[in-house]
N, C-alpha and C. Protein backbone atom coordinates (compact mmCIF):
# COMPACT_ATOMS: atom_id res chain seq x y z
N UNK A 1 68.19 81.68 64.86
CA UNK A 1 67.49 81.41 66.08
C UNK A 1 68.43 80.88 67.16
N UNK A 2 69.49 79.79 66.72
CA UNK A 2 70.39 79.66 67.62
C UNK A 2 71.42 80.61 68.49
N UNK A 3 71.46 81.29 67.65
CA UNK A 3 72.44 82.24 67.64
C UNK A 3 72.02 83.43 68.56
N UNK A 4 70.61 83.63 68.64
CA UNK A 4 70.06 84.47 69.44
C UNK A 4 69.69 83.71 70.52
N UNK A 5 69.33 82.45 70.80
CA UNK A 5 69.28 81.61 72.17
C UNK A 5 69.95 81.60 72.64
N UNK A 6 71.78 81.82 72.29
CA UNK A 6 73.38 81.54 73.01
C UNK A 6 73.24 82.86 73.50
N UNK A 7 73.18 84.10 72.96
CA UNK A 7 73.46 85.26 72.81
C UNK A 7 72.20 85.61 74.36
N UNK A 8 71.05 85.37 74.47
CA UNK A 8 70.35 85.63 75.42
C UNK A 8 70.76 85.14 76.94
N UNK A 9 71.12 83.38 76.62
CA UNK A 9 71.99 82.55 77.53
C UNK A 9 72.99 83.75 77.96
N UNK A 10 73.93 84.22 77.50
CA UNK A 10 75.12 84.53 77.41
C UNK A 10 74.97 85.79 78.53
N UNK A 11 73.87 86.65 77.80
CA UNK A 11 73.46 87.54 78.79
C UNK A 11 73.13 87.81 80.22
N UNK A 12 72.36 86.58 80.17
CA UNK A 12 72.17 85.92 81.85
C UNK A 12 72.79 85.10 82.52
N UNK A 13 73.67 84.55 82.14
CA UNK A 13 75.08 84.43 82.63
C UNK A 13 76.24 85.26 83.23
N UNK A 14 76.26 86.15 82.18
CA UNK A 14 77.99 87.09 82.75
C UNK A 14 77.47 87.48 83.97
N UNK A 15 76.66 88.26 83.84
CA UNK A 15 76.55 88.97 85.00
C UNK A 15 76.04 88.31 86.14
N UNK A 16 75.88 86.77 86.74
CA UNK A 16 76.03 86.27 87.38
C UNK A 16 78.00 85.44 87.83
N UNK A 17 78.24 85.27 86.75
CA UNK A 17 79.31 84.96 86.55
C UNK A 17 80.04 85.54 87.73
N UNK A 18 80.05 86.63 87.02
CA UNK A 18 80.59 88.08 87.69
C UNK A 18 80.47 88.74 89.02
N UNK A 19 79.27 88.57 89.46
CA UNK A 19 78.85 88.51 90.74
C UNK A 19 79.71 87.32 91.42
N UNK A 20 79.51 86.13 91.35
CA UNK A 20 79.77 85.25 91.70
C UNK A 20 81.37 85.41 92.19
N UNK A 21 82.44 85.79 91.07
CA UNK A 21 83.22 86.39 91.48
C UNK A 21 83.66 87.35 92.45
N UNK A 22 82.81 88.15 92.91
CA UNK A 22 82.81 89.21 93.35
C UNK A 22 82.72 89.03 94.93
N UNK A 23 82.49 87.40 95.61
CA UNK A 23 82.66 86.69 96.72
C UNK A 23 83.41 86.26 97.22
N UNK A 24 83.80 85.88 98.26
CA UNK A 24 84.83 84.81 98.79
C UNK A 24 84.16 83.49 99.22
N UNK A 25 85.20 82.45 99.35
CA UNK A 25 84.34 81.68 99.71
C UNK A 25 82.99 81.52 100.86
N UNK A 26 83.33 82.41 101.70
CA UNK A 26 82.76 82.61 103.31
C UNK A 26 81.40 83.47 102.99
N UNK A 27 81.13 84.05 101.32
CA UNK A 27 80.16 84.92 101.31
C UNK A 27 80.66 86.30 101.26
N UNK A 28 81.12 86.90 102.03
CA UNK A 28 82.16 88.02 101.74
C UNK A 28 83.01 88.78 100.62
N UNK A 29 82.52 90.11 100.62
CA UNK A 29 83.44 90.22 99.30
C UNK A 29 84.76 90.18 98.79
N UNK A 30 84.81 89.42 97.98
CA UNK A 30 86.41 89.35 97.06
C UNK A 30 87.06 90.21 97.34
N UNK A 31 86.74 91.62 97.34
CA UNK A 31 87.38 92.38 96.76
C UNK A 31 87.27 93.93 97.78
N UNK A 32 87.81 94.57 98.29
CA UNK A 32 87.26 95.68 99.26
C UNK A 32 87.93 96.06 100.49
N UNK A 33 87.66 96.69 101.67
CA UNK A 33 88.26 96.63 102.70
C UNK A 33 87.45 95.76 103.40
N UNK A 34 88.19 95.36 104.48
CA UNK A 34 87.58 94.64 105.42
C UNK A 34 87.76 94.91 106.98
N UNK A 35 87.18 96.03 107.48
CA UNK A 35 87.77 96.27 108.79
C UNK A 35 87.20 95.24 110.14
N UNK A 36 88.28 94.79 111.04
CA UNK A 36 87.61 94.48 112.40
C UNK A 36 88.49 95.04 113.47
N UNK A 37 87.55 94.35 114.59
CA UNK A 37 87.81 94.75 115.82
C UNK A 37 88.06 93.65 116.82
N UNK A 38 88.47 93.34 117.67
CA UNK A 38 88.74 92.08 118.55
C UNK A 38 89.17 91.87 120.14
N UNK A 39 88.99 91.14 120.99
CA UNK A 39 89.42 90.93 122.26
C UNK A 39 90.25 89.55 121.95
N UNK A 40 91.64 89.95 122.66
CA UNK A 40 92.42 88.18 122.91
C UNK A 40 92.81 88.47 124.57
N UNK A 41 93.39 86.90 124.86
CA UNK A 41 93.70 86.70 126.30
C UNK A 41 94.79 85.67 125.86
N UNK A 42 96.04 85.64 126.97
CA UNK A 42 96.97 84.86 126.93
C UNK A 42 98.29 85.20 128.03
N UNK A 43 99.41 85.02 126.90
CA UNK A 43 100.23 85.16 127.84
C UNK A 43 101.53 85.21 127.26
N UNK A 44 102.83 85.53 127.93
CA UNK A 44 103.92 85.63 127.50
C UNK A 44 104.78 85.24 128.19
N UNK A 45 106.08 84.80 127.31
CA UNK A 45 107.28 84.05 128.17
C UNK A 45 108.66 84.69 127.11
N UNK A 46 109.12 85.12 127.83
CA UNK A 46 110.45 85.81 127.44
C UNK A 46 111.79 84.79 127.64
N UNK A 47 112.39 84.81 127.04
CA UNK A 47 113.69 83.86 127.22
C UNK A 47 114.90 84.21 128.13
N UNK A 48 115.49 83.65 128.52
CA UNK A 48 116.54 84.19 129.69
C UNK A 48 117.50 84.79 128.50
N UNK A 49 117.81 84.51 127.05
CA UNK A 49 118.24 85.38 126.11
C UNK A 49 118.36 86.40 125.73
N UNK A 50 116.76 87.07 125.87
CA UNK A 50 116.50 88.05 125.46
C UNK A 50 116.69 89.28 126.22
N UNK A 51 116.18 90.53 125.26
CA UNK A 51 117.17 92.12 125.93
C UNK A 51 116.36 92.00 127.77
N UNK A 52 115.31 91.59 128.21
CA UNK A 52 114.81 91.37 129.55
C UNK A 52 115.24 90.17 130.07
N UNK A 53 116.15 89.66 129.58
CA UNK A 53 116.80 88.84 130.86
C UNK A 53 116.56 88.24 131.99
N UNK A 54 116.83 87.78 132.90
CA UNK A 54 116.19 87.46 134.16
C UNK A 54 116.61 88.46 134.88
N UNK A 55 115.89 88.75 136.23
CA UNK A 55 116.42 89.80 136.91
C UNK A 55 116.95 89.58 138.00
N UNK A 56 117.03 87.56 138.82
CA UNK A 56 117.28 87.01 139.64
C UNK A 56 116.20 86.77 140.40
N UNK A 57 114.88 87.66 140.68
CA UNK A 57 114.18 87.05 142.08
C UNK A 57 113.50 86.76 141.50
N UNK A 58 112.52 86.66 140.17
CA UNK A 58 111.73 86.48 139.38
C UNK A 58 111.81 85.24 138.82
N UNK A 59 112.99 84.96 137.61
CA UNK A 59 112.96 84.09 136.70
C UNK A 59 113.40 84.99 135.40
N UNK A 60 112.45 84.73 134.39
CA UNK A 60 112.28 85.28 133.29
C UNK A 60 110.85 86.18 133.28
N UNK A 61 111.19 86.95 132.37
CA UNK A 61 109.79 88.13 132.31
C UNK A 61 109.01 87.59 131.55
N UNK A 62 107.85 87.45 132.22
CA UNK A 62 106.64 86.81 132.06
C UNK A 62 105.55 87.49 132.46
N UNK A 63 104.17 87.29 131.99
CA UNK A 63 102.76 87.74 132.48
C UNK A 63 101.27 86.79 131.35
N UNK A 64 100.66 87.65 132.02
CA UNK A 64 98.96 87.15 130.82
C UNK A 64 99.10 88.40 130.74
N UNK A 65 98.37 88.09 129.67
CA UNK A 65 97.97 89.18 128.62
C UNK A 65 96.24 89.38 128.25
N UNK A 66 95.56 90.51 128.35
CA UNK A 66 94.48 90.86 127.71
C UNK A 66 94.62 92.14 126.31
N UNK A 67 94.51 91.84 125.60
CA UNK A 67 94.76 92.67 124.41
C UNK A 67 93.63 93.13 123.56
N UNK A 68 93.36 94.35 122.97
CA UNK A 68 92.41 94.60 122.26
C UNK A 68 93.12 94.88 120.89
N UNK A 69 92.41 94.74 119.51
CA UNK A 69 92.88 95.06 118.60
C UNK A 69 91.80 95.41 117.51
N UNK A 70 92.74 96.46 116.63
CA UNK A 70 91.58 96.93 114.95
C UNK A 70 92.43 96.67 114.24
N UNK A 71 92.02 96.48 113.01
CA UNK A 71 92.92 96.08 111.38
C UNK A 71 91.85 96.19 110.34
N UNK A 72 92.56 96.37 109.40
CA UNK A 72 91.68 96.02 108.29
C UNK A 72 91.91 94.93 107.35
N UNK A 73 91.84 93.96 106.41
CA UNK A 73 92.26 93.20 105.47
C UNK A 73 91.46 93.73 104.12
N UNK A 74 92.42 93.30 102.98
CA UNK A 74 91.88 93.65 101.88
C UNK A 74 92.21 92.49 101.51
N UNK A 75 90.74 91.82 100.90
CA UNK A 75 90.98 90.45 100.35
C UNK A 75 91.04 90.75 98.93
N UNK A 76 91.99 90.00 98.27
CA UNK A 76 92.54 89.38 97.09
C UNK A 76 92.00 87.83 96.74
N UNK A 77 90.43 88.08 96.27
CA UNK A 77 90.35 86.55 95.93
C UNK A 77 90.11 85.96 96.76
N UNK A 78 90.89 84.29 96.70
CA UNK A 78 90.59 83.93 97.78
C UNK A 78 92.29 83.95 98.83
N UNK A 79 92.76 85.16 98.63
CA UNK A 79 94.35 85.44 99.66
C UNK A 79 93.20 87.29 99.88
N UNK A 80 94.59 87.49 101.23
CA UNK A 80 94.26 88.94 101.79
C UNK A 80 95.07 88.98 102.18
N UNK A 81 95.37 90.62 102.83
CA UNK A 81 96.71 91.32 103.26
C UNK A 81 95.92 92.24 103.96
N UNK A 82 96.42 92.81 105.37
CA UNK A 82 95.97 93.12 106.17
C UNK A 82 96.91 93.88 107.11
N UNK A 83 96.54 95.14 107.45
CA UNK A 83 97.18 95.86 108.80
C UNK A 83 96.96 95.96 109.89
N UNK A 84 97.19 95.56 111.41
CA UNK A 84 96.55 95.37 112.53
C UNK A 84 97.58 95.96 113.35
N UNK A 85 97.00 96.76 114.40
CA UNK A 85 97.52 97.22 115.49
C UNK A 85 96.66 96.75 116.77
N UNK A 86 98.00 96.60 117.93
CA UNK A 86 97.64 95.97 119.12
C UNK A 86 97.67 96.31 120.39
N UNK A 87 97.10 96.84 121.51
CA UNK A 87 97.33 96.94 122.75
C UNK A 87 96.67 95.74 124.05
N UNK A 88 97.79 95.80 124.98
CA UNK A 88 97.71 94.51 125.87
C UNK A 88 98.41 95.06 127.05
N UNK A 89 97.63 95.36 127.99
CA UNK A 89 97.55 95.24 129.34
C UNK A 89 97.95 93.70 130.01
N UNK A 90 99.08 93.86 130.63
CA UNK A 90 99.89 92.87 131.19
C UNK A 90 100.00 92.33 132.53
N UNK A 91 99.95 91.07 133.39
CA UNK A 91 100.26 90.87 134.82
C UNK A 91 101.87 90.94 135.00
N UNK A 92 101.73 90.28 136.21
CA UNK A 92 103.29 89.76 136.37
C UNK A 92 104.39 90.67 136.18
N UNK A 93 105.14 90.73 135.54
CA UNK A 93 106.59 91.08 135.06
C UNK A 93 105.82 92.40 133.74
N UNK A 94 104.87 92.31 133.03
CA UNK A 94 104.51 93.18 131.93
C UNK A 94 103.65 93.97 132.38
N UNK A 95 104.06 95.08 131.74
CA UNK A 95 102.65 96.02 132.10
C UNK A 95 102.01 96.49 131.08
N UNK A 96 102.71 96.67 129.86
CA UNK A 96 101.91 97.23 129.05
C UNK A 96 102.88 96.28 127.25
N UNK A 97 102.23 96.10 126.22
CA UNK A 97 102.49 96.09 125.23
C UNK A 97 101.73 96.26 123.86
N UNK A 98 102.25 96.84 123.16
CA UNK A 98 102.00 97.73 121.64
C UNK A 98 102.32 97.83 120.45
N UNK A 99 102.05 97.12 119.66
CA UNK A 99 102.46 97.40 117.90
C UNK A 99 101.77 97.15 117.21
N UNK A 100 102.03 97.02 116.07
CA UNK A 100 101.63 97.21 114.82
C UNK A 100 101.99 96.40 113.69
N UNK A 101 101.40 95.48 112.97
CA UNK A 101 102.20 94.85 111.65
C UNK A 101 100.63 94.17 110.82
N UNK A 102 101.85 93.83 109.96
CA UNK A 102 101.26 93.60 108.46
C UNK A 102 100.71 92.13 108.70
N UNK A 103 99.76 91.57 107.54
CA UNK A 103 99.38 89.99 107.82
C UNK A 103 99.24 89.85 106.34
N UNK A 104 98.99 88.45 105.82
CA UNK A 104 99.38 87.88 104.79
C UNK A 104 98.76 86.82 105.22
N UNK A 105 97.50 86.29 103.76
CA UNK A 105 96.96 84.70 104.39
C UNK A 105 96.09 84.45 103.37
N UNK A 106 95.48 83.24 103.18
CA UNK A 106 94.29 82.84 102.29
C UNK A 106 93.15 82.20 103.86
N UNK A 107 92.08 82.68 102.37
CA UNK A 107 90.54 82.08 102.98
C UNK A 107 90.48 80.39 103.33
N UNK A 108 90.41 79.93 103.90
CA UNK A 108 89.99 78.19 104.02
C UNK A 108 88.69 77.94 104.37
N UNK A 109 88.15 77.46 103.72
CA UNK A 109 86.59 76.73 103.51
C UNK A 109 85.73 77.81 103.46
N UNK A 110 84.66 78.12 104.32
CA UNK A 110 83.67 78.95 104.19
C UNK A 110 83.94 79.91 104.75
N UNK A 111 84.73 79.95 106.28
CA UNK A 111 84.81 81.43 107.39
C UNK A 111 86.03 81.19 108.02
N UNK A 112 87.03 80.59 107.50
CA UNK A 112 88.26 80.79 107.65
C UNK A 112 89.71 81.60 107.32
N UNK A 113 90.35 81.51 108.10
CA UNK A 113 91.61 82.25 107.35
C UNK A 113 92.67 82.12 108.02
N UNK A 114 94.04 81.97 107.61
CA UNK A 114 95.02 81.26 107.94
C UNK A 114 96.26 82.63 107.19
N UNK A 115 96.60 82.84 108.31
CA UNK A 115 97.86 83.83 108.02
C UNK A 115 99.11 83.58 108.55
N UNK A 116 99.93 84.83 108.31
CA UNK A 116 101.63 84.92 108.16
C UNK A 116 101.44 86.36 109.14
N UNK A 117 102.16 86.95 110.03
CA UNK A 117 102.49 88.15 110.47
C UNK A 117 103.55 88.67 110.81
N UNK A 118 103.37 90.09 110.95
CA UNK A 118 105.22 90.67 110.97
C UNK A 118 105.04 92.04 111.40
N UNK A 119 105.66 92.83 112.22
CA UNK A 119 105.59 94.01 112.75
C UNK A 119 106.68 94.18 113.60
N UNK A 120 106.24 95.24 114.73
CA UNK A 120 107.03 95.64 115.50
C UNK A 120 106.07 96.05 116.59
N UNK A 121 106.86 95.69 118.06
CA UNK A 121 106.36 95.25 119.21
C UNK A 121 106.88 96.34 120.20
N UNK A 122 106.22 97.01 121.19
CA UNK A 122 106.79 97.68 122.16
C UNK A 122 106.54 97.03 123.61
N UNK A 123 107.25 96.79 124.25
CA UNK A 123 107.19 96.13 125.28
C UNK A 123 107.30 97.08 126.84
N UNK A 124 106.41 97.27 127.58
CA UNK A 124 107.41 97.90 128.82
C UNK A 124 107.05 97.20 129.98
N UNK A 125 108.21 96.28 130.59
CA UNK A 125 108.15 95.79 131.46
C UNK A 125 108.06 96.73 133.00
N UNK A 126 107.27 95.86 133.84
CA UNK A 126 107.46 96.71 135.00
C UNK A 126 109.00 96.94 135.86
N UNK A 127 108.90 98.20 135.63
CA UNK A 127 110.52 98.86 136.34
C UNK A 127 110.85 98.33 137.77
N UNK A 128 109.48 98.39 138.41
CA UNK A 128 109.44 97.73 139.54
C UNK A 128 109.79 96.55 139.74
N UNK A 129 109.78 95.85 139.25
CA UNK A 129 110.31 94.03 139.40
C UNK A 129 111.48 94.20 138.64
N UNK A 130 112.65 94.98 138.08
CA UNK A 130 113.19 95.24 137.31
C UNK A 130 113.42 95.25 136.29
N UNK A 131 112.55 95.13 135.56
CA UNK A 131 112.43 94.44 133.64
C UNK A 131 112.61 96.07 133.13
N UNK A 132 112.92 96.23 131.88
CA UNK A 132 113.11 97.17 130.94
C UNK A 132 111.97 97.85 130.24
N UNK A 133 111.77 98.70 129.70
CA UNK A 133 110.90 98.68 128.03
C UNK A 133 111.52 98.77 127.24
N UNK A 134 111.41 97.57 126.18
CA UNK A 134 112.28 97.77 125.04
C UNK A 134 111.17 97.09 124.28
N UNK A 135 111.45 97.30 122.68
CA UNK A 135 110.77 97.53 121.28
C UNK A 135 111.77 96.33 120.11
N UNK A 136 111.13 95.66 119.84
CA UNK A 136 112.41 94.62 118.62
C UNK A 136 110.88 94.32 117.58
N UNK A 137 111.19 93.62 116.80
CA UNK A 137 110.03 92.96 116.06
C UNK A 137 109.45 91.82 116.47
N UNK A 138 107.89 91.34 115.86
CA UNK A 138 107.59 90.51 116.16
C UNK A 138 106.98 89.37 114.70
N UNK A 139 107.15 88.51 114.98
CA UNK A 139 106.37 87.56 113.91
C UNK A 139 105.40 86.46 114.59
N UNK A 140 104.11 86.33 113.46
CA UNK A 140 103.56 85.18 114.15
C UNK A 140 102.75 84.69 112.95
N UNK A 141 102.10 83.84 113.54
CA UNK A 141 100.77 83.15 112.46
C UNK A 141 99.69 82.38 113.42
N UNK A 142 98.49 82.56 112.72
CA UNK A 142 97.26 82.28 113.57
C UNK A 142 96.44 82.09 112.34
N UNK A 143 95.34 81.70 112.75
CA UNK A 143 94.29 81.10 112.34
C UNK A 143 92.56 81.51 112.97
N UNK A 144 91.59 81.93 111.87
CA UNK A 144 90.58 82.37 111.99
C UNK A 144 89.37 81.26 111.93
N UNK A 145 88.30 80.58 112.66
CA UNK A 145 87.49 80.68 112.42
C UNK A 145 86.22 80.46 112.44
N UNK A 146 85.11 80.84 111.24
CA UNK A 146 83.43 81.24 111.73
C UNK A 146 82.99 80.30 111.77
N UNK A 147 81.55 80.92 112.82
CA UNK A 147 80.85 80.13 113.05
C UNK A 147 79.74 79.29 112.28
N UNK A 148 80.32 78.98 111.28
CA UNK A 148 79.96 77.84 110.04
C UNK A 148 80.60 76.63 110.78
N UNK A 149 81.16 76.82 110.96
CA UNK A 149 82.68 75.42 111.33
C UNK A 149 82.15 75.15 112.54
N UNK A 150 81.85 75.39 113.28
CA UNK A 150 80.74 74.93 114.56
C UNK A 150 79.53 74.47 114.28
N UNK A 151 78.84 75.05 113.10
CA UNK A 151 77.17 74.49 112.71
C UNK A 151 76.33 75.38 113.07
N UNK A 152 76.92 76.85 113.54
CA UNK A 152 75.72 77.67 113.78
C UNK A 152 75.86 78.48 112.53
N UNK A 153 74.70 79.01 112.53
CA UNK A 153 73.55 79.84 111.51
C UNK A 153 74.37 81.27 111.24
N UNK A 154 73.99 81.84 110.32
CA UNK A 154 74.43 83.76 109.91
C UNK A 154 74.08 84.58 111.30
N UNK A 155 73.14 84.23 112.27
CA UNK A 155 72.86 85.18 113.27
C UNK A 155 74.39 85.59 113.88
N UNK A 156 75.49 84.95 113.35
CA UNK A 156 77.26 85.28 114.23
C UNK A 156 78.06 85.44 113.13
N UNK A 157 77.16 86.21 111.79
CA UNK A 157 78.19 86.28 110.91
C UNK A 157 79.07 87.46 111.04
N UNK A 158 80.31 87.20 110.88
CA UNK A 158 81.18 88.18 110.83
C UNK A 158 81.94 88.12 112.22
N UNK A 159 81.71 87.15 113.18
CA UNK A 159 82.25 86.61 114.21
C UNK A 159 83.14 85.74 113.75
N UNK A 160 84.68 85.81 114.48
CA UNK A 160 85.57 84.44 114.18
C UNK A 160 86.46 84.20 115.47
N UNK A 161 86.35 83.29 115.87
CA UNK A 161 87.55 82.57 116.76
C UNK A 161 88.72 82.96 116.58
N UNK A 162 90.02 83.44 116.79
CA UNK A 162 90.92 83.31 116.69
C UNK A 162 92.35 82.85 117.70
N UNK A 163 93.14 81.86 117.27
CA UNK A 163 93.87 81.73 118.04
C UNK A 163 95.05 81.84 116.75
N UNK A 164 96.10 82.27 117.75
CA UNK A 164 97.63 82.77 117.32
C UNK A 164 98.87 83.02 118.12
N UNK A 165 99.87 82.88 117.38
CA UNK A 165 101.04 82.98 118.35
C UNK A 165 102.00 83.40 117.92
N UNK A 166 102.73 84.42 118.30
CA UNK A 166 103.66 84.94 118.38
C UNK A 166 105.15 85.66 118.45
N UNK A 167 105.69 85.75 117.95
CA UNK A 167 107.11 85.99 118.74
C UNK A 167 108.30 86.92 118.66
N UNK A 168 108.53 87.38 119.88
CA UNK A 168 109.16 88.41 120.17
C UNK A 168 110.93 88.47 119.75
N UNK A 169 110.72 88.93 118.37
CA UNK A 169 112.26 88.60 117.85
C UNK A 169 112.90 87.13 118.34
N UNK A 170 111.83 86.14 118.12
CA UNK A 170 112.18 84.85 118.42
C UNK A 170 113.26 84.63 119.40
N UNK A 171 112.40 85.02 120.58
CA UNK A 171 113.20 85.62 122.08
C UNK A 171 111.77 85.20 123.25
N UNK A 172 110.74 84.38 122.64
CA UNK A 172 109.67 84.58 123.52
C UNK A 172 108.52 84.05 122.24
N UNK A 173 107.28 83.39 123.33
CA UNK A 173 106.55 82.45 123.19
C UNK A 173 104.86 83.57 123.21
N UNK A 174 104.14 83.93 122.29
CA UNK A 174 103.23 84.57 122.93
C UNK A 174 101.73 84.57 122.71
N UNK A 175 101.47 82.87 123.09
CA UNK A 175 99.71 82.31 122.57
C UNK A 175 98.95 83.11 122.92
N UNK A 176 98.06 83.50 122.22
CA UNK A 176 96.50 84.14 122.49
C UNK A 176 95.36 83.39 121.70
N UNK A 177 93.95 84.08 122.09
CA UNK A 177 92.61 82.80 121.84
C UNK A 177 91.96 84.17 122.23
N UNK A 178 91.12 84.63 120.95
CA UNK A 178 89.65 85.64 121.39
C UNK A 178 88.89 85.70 120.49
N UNK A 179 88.16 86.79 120.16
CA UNK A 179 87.12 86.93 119.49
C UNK A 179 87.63 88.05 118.19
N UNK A 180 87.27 87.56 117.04
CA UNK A 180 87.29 89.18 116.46
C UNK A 180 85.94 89.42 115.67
N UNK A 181 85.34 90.90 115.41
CA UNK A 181 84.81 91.11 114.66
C UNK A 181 84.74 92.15 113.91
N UNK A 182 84.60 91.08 112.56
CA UNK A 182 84.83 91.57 110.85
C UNK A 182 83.31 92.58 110.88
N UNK A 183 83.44 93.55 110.36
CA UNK A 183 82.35 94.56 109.86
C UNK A 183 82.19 94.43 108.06
């Protein structure tokens, strides 16, 4: 009789177990793709170092930035790895910038996430003020997150804050702050 009470237990267990697994902390699945989509705003500062230089009447090449972006992440547990590509319409000194890279990060608390990034950046400054287009890599790390962490409700699930920053072959400074959304 015992033996068949563990054995029934046992039954209605795994497969919660298992499920249970099959989450992240945030509710989300463990395990899968994860595509989003996003708006950021910011800005950029280039170093008198770098391949854009100053050009004399300017300073250094500089602008804000509005950027749109898609990626996907595939979460691992509670870590993910992720591909994102970027475009950003530029003021000032920039007119246009573009790439692409990899991300690397774990989940924190319920609707968070905290990454590592790395790619490659295309830059084309406006010819007109004399700046270049040139292409080097970029690295950054940023931070995600939902609206749990504020106190509002599932009606914004799959919404996250993000702010992050940047840098242009560590030649340049490049904060952003927007919205993304996870599908």
């Amino acid at each position: 009789m015992n033996k068949l009470l563990i054995a029934a237990v046992a039954a209605l267990a795994l497969p919660a177990a298992a499920q249970a697994q099959d989450t992240a902390p945030d509710g989300s699945r463990a395990f899968g793709l994860e595509p989003y989509i996003g708006i950021m705003g910011g800005g950029d500062v280039y170093a008198h170092q770098s391949e854009f230089g100053s050009n004399g009447r300017h300073g250094v090449m500089d602008g804000y930035l509005v950027s749109g972006l898609a990626g996907v992440n595939v979460p691992l547990g509670a870590f993910f790895v992720g591909a994102e590509g970027d475009i950003a319409k530029g003021t000032n000194d920039i007119d246009w910038e573009y790439g692409a890279k990899g991300r690397i990060g774990a989940r924190a608390g319920e609707t968070g996430l905290i990454y590592i990034s790395a790619g490659y950046e295309w830059v084309n400054g406006k010819t007109s003020r004399g700046y270049p287009h040139r292409s080097d890599w970029i690295y950054g790390g940023g931070v995600e997150v939902g609206p749990h962490a504020f106190g509002m409700g599932s009606s914004t699930s799959g919404v996250r804050l993000r702010l992050q920053a940047d840098t242009y072959n560590f030649r340049s400074i490049r904060p952003m702050a927007g919205i993304v959304f996870h599908m």
